[in-house]
Protein backbone atom coordinates (compact mmCIF):
# COMPACT_ATOMS: atom_id res chain seq x y z
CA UNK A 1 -7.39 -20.71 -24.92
CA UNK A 2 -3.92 -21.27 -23.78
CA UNK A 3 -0.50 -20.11 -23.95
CA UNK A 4 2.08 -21.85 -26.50
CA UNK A 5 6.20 -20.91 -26.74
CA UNK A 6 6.60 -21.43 -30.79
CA UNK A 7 10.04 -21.31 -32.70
CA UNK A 8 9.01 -20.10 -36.25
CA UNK A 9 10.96 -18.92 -39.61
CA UNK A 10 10.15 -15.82 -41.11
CA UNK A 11 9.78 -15.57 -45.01
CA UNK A 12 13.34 -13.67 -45.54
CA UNK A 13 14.45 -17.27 -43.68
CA UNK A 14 14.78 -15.29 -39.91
CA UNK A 15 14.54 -17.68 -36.81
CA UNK A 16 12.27 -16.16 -34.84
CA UNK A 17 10.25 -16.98 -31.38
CA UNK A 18 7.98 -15.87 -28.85
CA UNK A 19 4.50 -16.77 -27.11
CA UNK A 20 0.99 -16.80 -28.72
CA UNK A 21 -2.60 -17.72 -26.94
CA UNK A 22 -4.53 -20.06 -29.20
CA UNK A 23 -7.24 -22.80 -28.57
CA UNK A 24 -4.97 -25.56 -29.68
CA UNK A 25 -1.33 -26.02 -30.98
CA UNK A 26 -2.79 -27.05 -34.52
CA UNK A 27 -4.75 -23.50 -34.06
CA UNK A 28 -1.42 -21.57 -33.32
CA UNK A 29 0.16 -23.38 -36.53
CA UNK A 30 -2.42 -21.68 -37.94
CA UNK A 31 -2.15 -18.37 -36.89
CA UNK A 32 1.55 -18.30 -37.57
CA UNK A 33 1.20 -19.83 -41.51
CA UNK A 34 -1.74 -16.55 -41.64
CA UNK A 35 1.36 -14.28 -40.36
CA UNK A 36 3.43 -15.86 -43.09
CA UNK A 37 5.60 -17.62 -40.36
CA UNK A 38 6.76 -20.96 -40.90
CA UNK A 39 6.39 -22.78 -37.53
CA UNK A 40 9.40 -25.17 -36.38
CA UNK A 41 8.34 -25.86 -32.74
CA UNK A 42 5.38 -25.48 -30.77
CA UNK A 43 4.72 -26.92 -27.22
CA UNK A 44 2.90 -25.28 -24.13
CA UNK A 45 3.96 -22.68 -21.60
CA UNK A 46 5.59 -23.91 -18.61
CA UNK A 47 3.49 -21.34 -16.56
CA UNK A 48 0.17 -22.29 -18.41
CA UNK A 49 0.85 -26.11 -17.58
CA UNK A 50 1.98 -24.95 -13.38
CA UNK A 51 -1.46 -23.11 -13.52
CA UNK A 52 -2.51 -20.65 -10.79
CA UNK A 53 -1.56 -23.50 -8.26
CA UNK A 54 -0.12 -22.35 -4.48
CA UNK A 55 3.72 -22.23 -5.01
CA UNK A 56 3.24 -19.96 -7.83
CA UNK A 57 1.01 -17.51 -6.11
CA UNK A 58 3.93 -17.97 -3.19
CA UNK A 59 7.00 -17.52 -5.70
CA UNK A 60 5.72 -15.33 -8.48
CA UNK A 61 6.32 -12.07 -7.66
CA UNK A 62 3.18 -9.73 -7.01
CA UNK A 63 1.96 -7.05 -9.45
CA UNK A 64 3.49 -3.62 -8.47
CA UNK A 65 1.41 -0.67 -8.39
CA UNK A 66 4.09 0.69 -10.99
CA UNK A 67 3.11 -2.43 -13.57
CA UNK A 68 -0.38 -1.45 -13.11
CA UNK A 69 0.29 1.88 -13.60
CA UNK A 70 2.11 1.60 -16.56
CA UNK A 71 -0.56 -1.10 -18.48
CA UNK A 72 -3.25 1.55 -17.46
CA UNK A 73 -1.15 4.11 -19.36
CA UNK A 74 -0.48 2.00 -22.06
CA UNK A 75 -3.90 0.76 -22.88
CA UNK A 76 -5.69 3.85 -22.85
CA UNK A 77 -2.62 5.85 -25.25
CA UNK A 78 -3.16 2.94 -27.56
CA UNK A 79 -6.92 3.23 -27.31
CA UNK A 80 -6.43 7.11 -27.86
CA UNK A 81 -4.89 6.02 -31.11
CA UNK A 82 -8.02 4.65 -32.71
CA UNK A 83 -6.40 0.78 -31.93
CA UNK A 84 -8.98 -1.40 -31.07
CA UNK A 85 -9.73 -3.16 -27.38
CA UNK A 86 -8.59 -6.43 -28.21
CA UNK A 87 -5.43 -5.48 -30.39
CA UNK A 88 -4.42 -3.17 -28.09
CA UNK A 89 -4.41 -6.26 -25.16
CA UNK A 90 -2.51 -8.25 -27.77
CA UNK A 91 0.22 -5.55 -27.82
CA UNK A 92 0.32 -5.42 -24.22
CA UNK A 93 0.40 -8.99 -23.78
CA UNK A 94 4.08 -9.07 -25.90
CA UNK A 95 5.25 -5.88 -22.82
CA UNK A 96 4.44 -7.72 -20.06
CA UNK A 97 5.81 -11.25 -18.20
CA UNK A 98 4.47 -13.40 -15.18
CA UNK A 99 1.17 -12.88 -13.60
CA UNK A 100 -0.08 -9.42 -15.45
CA UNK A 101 0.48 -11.08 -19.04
CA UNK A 102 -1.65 -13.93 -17.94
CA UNK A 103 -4.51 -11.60 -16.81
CA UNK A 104 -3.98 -9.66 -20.10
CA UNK A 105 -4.70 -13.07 -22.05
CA UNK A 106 -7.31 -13.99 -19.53
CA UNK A 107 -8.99 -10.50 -20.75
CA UNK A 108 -8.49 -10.73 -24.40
CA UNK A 109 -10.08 -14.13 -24.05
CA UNK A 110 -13.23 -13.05 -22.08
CA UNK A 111 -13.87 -10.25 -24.68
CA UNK A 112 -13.38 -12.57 -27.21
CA UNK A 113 -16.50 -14.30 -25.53
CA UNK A 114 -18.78 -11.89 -25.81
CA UNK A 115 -17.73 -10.28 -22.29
CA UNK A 116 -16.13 -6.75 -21.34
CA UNK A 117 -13.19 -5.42 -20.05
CA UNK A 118 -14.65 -4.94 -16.77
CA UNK A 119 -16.18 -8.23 -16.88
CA UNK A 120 -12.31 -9.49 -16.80
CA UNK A 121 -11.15 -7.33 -14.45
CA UNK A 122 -13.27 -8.43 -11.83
CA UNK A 123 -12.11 -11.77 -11.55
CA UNK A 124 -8.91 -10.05 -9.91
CA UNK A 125 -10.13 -8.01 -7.21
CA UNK A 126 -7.05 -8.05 -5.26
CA UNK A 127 -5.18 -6.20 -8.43
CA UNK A 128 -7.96 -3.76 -9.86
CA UNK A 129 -10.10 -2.74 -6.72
CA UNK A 130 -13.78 -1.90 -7.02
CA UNK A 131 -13.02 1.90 -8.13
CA UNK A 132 -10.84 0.71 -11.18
CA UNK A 133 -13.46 -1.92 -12.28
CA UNK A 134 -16.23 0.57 -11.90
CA UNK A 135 -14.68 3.43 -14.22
CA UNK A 136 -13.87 0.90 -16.68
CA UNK A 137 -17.60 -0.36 -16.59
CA UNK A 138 -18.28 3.81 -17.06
CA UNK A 139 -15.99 4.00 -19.64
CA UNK A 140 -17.34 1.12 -21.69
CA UNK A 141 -20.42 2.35 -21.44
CA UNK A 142 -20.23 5.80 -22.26
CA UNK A 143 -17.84 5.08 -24.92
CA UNK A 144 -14.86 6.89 -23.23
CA UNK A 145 -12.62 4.33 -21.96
CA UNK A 146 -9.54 5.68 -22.83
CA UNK A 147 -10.20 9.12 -21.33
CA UNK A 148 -11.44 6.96 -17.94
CA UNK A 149 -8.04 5.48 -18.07
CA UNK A 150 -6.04 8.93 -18.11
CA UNK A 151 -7.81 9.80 -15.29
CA UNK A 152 -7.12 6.33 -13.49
CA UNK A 153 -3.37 6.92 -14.64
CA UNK A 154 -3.15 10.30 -12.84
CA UNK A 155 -5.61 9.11 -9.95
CA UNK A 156 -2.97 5.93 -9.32
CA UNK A 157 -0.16 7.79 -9.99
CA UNK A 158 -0.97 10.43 -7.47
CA UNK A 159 -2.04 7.93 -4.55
CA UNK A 160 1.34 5.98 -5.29
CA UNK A 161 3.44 9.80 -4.86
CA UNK A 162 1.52 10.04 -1.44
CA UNK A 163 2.31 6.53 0.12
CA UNK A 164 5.83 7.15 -0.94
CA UNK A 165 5.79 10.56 1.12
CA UNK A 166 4.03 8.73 3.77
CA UNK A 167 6.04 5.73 3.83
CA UNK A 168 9.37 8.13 3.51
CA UNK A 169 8.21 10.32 6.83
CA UNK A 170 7.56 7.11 8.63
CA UNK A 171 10.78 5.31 7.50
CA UNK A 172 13.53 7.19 9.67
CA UNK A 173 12.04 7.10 12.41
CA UNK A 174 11.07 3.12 12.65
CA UNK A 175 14.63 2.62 11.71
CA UNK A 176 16.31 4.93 14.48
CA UNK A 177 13.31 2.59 16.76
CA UNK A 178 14.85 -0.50 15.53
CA UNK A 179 18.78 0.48 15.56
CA UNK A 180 18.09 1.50 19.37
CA UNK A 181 16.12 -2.16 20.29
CA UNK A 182 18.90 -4.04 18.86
CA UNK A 183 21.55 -1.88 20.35
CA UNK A 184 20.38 -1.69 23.67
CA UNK A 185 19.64 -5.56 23.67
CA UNK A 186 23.39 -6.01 22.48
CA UNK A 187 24.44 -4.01 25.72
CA UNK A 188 22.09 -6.00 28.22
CA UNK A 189 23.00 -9.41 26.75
CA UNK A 190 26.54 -9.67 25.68
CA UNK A 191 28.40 -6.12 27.30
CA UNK A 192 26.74 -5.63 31.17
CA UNK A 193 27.30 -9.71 32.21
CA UNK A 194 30.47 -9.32 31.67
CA UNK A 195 30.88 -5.82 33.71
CA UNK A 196 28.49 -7.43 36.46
CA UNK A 197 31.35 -9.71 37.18
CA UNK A 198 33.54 -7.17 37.24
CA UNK A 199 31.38 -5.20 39.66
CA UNK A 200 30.87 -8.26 42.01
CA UNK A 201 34.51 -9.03 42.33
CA UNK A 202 34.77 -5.73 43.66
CA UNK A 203 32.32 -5.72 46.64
CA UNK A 204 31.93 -1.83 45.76
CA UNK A 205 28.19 -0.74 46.80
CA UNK A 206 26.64 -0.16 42.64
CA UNK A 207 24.62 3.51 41.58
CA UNK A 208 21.34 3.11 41.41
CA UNK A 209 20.75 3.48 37.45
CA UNK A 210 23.43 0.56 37.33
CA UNK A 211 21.76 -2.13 39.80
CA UNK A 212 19.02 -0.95 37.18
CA UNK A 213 20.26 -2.22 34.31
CA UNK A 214 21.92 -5.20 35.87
CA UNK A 215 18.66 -6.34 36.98
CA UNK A 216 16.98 -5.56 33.53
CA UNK A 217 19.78 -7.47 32.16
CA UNK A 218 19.15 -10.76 34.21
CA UNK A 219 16.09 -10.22 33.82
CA UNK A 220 16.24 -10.59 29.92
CA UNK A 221 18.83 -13.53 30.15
CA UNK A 222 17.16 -15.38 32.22
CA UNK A 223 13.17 -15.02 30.53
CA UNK A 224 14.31 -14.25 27.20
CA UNK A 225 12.21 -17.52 25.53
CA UNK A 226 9.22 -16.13 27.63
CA UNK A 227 9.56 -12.36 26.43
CA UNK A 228 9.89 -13.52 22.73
CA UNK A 229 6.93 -15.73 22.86
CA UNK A 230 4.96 -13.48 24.98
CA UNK A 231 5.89 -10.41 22.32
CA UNK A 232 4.98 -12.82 19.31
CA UNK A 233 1.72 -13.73 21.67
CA UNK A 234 0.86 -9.67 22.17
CA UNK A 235 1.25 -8.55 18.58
CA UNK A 236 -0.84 -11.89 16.95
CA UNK A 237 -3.63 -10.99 19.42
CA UNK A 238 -3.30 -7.08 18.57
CA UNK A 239 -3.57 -7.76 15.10
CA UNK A 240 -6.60 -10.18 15.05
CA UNK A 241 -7.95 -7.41 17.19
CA UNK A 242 -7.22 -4.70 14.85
CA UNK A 243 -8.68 -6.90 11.91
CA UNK A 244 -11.70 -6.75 13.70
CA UNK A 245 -14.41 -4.19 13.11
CA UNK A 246 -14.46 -3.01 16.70
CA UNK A 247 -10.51 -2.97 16.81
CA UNK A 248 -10.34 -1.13 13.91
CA UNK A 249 -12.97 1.30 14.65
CA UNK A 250 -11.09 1.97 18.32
CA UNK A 251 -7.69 2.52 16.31
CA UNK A 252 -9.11 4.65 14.07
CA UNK A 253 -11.00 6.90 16.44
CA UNK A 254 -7.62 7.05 18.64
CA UNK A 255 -5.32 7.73 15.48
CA UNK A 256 -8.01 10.77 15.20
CA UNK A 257 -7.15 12.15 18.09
CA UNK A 258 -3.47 11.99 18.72
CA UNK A 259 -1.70 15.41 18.07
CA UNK A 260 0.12 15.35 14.80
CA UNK A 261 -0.96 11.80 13.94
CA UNK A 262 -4.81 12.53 14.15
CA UNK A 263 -4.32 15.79 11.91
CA UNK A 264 -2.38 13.29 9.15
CA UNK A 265 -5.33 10.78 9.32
CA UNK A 266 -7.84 13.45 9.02
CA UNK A 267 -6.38 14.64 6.11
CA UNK A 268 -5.42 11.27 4.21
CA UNK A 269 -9.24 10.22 5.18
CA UNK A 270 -10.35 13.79 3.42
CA UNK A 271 -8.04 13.03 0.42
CA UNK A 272 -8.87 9.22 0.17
CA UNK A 273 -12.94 10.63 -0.11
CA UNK A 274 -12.87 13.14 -1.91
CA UNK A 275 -10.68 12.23 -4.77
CA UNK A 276 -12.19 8.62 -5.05
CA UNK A 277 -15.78 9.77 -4.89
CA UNK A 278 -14.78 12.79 -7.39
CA UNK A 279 -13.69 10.99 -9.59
CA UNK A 280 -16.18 7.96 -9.71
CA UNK A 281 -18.35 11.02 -10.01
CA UNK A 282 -16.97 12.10 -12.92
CA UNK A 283 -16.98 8.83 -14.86
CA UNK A 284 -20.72 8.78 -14.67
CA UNK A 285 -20.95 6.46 -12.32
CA UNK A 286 -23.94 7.22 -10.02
CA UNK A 287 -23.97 8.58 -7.05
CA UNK A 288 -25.25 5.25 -4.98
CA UNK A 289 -22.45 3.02 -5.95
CA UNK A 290 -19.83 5.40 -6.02
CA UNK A 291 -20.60 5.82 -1.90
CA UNK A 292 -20.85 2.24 -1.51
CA UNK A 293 -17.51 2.13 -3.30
CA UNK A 294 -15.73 5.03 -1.11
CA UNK A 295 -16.94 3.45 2.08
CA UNK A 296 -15.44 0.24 1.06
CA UNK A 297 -11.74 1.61 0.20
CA UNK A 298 -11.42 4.54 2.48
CA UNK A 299 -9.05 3.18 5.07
CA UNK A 300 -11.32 5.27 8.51
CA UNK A 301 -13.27 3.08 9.94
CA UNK A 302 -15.26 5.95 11.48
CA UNK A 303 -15.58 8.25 8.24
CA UNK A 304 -16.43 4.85 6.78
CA UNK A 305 -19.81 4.17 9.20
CA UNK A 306 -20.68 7.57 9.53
CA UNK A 307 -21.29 7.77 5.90
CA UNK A 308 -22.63 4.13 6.04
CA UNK A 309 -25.23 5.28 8.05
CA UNK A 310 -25.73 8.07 6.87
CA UNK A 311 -25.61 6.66 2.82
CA UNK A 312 -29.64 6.41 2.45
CA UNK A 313 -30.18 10.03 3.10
CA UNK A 314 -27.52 11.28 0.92
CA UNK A 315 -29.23 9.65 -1.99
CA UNK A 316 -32.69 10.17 -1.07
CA UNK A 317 -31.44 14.13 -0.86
CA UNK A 318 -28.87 13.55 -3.40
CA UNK A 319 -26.84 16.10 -1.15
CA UNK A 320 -23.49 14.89 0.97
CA UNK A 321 -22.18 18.39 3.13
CA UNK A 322 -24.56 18.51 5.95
CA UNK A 323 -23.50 14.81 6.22
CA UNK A 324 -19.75 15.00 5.93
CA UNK A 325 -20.20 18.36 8.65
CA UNK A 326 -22.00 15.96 11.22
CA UNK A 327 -18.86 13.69 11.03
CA UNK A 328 -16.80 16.37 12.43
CA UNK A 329 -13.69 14.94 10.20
CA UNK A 330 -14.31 17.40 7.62
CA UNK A 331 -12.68 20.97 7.92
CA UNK A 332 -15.49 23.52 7.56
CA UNK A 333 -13.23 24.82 4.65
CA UNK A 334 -14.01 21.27 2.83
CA UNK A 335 -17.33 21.24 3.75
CA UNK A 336 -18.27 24.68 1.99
CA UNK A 337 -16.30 23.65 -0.99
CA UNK A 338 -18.70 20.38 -1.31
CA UNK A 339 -21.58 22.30 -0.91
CA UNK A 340 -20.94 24.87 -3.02
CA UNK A 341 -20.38 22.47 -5.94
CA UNK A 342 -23.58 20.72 -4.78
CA UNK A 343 -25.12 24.47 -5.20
CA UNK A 344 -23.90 24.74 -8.16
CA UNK A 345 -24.24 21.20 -9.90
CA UNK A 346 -20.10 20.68 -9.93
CA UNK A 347 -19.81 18.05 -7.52
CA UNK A 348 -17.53 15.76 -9.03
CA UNK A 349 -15.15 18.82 -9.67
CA UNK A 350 -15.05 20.43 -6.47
CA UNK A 351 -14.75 17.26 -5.13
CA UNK A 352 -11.39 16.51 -7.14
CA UNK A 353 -10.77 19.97 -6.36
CA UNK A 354 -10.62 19.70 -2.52
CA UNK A 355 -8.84 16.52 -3.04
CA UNK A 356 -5.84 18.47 -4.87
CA UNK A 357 -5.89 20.83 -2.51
CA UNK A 358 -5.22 18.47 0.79
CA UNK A 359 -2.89 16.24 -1.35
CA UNK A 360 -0.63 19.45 -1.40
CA UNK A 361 -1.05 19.80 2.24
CA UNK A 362 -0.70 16.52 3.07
CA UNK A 363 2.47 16.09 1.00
CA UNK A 364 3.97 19.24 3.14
CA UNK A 365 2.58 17.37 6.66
CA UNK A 366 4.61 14.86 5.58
CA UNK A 367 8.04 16.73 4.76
CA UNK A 368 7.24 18.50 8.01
CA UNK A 369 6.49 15.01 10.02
CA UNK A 370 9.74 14.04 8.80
CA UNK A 371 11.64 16.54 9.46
CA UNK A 372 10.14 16.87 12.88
CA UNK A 373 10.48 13.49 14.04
CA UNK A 374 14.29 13.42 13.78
CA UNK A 375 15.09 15.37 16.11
CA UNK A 376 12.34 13.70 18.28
CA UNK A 377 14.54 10.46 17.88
CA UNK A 378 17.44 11.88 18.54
CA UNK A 379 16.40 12.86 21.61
CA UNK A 380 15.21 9.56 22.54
CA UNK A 381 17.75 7.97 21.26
CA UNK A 382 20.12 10.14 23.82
CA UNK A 383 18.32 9.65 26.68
CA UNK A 384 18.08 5.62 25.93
CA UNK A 385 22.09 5.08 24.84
CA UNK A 386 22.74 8.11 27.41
CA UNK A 387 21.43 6.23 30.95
CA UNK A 388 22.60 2.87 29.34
CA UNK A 389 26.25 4.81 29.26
CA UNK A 390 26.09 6.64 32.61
CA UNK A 391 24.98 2.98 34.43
CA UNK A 392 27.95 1.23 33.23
CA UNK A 393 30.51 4.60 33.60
CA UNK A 394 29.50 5.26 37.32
CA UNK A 395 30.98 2.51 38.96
CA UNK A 396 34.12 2.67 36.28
CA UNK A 397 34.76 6.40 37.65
CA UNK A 398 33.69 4.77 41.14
CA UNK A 399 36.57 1.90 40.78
CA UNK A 400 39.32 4.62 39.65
CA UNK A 401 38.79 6.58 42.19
CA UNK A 402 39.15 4.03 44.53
CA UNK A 403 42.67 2.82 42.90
CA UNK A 404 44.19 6.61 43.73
CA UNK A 405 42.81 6.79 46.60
CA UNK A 406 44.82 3.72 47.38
CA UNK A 407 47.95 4.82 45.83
């Protein structure tokens, strides 16, 4: 199958065009005389002829979580409405441009092959993750794929709100961090050089914060090749060490234990669990893959080997509380919850339960990060811009008072 751009005429003598997969252009002829289209041109897609090559996968813009959201939504309200699979990823196909609408056609062609939808979706890991791919499979199965996808839709949808909050609390703050680094390197390059002179041709004896800064400034001028390259040097060999499994693990053990930043990491770790293993629950997937799935998203290393290790005995006892306790991540709150709808054979919905929950908290830790940290930054940005300002005003007030003193 490939993709064809055809120019056809309608039967009330309408010029009309568009883009159809077919085997063959004599097959798409085809298919347009059966749609009572009379076809004028036909010749292959440019992007089918570029082909998944390496300056499209550099140009073409990536799927967004919104476009995945919103074909997730789409295909399971036109499953809802009694369409079928395949005509419903024909309808899509017409919504959707670039990279998505050439998965859509890649999935429409392996069901036409005797395959499934999750069959399809697995060839693109990086856009539908192992939790995604696995409901779908669930779905299919049970026969209640477009109830699967509603719940996808609100699980995606919900996970997208949160890194927005996140990203939102986090976003002042590096950009008060950045305004200050560029500031301050304006003032020690191009402003105190030019007051050094001044200074010098003076012979006045300089305060201490200013023979500071005047020696932080040469200091930059005169290494500034060596500090870029040896920054550039620091953060390529902190992130190869944070890709690694004992870097991460460190990072995430120390994020777990840093005041306000440990509490936040606890509770996205409790969120990322519990909703994703919930859920997967819920779908009927079983209770073996759906940990191997959760330890493979959740972003904590150390909740992640804990309940690596610990994976065997969970479903040897089919039970998870005692093991989420011993991780000592879990509130005892949480932990009660999960055992109570062990108790009570409502795991997957105490799960999703006690996700809901910390998602509200963890929305309203993030408000309150955010509106924390700005004052924080102000501060620091006071004391920064503040001792750059007294260094250079000292010997200014020091050099007036000498000139009445003279007069």
């Amino acid at each position: 199958m490939a993709l064809y751009n055809y120019k056809a005429l309608s039967s009330d003598g309408k010029k009309i065009s568009g883009q159809l997969d077919a085997p063959s252009i004599q097959g798409l002829k085809e298919l347009l005389i059966r749609q009572k289209l009379y076809p004028i041109s036909v010749e292959e897609s440019k992007e089918e002829k570029a082909g998944f090559n390496w300056r499209q996968l550099l140009l073409e813009k990536p799927i967004t979580p919104k476009e995945k959201i919103l074909f997730t939504k789409q295909l399971a309200v036109l499953l809802k409405s009694g369409i079928p699979l395949l005509q419903a990823l024909e309808l899509l196909g017409e919504q959707f441009e670039g990279r998505l609408k050439r998965i859509i056609i890649h999935l429409k062609d392996t069901i036409k092959e005797g395959g499934s939808l999750a069959q399809g979706l697995s060839d693109y890991p990086r856009v539908f993750p192992k939790i995604y791919v696995q409901l779908v499979r669930a779905g299919e199965a049970s026969g209640r794929l477009d109830a699967i996808l509603e719940r996808l839709t609100s699980y995606l949808e919900r996970q997208l709100e949160l890194q927005k909050r996140v990203k939102s609390a986090l976003r002042g703050p590096l950009i008060n961090i950045a305004v200050i680094i560029l500031v301050s390197i304006f003032l020690l390059v191009a402003v105190v050089p030019k007051l050094a002179q001044t200074f010098a041709s003076q012979g006045s004896r300089l305060p201490l914060p200013t023979l500071i800064l005047m020696n932080i400034s040469n200091f930059v001028k005169a290494y500034y090749i060596f500090i870029g390259i040896g920054l550039l040097g620091l953060f390529i060999a902190f992130k190869y060490w944070q890709s690694s499994s004992s870097g991460k693990k460190i990072i995430d053990k120390t994020k777990l234990y840093i005041p306000i930043i440990g509490h936040f990491a606890r509770m996205n770790a409790i969120v990322q669990f519990c909703s994703t293993l919930g859920m997967l629950l819920e779908g009927g997937v079983n209770l073996a893959e759906s940990l191997d799935i959760v330890c493979s998203i959740i972003d904590n290393e150390v909740l992640a080997s804990t309940l690596r290790e610990a994976r065997d005995k969970i479903i040897k006892e089919g039970k998870i509380a005692q093991y989420l306790k011993q991780t000592k991540i879990f509130p005892p709150m949480a932990v009660y919850l999960i055992r109570t709808g062990e108790e009570s054979g409502k795991l997957d919905q105490m799960l999703i339960a006690v996700a809901q929950n910390y998602e509200e908290d963890l929305r309203e830790l993030a408000d309150t990060l955010s509106a924390q940290l700005g004052p924080f930054m102000l501060l620091f940005t006071a004391v920064i811009v503040g001792f750059i300002v007294m260094a250079i005003a000292l010997p200014l007030l020091g050099m007036q008072e000498l000139a009445l003193q003279g007069m």
